[in-house]
Protein backbone atom coordinates (compact mmCIF):
# COMPACT_ATOMS: atom_id res chain seq x y z
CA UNK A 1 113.07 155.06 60.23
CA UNK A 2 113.11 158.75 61.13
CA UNK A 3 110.59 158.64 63.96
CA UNK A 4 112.73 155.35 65.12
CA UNK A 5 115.95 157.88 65.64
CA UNK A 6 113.80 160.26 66.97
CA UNK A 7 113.05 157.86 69.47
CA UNK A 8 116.00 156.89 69.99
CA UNK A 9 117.87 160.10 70.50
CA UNK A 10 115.13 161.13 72.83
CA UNK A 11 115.43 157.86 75.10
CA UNK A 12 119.55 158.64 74.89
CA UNK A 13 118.86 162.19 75.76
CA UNK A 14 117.09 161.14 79.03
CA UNK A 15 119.76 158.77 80.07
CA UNK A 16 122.26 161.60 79.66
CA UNK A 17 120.35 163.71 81.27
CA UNK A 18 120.37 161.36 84.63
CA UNK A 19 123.53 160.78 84.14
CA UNK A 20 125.00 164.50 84.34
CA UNK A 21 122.08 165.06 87.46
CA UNK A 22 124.77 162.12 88.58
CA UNK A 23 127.84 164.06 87.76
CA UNK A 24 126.70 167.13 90.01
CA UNK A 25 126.63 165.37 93.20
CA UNK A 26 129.78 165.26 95.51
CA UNK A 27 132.09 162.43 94.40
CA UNK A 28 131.32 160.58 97.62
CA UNK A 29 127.67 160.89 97.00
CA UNK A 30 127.84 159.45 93.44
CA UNK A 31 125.59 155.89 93.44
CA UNK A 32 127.79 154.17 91.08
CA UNK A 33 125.12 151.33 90.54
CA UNK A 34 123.01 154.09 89.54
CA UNK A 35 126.08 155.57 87.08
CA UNK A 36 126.39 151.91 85.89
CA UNK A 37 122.83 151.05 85.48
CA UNK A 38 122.49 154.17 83.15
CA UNK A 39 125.45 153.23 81.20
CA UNK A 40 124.15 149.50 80.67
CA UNK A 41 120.47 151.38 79.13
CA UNK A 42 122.60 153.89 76.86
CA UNK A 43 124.29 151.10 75.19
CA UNK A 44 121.33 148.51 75.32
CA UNK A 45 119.12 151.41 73.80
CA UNK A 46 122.07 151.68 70.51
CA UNK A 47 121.93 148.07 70.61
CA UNK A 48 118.37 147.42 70.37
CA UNK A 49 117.76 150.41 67.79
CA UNK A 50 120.45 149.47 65.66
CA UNK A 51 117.79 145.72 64.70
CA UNK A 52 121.03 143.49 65.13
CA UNK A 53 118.96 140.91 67.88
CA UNK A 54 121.96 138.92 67.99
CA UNK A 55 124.25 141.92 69.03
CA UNK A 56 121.24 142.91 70.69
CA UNK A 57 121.28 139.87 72.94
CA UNK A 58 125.20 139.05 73.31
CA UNK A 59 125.36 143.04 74.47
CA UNK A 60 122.34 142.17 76.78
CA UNK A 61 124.67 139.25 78.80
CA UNK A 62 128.03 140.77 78.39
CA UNK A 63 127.33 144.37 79.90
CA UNK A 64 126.31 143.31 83.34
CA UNK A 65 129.31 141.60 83.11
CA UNK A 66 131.53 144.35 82.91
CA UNK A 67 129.77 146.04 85.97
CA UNK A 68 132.55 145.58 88.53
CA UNK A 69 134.99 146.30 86.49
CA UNK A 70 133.01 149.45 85.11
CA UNK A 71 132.77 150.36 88.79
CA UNK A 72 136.24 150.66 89.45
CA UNK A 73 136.72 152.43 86.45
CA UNK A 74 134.04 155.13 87.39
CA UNK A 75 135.47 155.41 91.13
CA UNK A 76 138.95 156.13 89.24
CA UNK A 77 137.59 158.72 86.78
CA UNK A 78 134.79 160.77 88.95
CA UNK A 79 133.80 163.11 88.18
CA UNK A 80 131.64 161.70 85.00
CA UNK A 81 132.49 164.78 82.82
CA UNK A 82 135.00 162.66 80.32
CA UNK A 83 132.12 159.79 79.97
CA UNK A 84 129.52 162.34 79.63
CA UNK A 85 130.99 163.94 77.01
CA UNK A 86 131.81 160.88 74.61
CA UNK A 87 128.14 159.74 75.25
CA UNK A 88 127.15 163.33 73.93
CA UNK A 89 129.32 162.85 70.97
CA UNK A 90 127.74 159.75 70.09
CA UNK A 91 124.39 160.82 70.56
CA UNK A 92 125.58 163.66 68.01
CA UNK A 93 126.53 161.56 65.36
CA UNK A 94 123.57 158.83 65.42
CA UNK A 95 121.42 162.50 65.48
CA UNK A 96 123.15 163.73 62.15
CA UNK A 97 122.67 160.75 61.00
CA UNK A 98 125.92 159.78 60.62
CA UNK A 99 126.96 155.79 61.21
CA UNK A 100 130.52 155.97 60.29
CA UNK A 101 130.91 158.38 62.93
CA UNK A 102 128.91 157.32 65.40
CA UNK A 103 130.91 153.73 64.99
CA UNK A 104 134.38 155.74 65.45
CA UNK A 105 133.23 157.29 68.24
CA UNK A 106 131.80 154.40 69.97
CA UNK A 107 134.60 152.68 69.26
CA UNK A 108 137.18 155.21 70.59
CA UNK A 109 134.94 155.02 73.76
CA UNK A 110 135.19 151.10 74.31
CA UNK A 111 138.97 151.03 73.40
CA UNK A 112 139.40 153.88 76.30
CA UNK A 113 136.91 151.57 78.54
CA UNK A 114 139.48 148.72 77.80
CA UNK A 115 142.73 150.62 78.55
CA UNK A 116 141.24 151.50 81.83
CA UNK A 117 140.20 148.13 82.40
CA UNK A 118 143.65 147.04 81.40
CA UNK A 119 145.30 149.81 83.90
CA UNK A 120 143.50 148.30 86.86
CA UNK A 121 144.62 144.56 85.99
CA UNK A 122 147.88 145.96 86.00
């Protein structure tokens, strides 16, 4: 529903929001716990609006999972200005509406979370 994607966009707003408050700070003061724990709500909060409680749930174990690894990747990539921006375009797309979109762009931003991930095992 519309008041569901208004809710939505206003709860991936905030998150962004902390996020670029993040992105300000020196590189050595960045809390990357904090810049992780905001990235686990932004895709929890697509996962739980999107009703798939399955996806919902796998998304809910996996993402801690990746934390480590997603720290690494942060320290290797701060400042956040890359991340912030394909979070913005993704909030863009759910916004206009658009799901075939929004699923390109999320998954252009999890294939570039996997080369990075691939990088460091290298």
């Amino acid at each position: 529903t519309r008041a569901h994607s208004k809710d939505l966009i206003l709860d991936l707003n905030a998150i962004l929001d902390q996020l670029i408050e993040l992105g300000k700070q020196k590189k050595s003061k960045i809390d990357l716990n904090e810049v992780t724990n905001l990235n686990t709500q932004f895709h929890l909060s697509i996962s739980k609006a999107s009703g798939n409680d399955i996806a919902h749930e796998i998304l809910m174990h996996l993402l801690p999972a990746f934390s480590k690894s997603n720290k690494l990747i942060l320290l290797m990539q701060l400042p956040l200005d890359r991340q912030i921006s394909e979070h913005r375009e993704i909030i863009t797309s759910i916004q206009k509406g658009d799901p075939d979109r929004a699923e390109q762009v999320i998954e252009k931003h999890i294939k570039r979370i996997l080369e990075e991930i691939q990088r460091i095992e290298d």
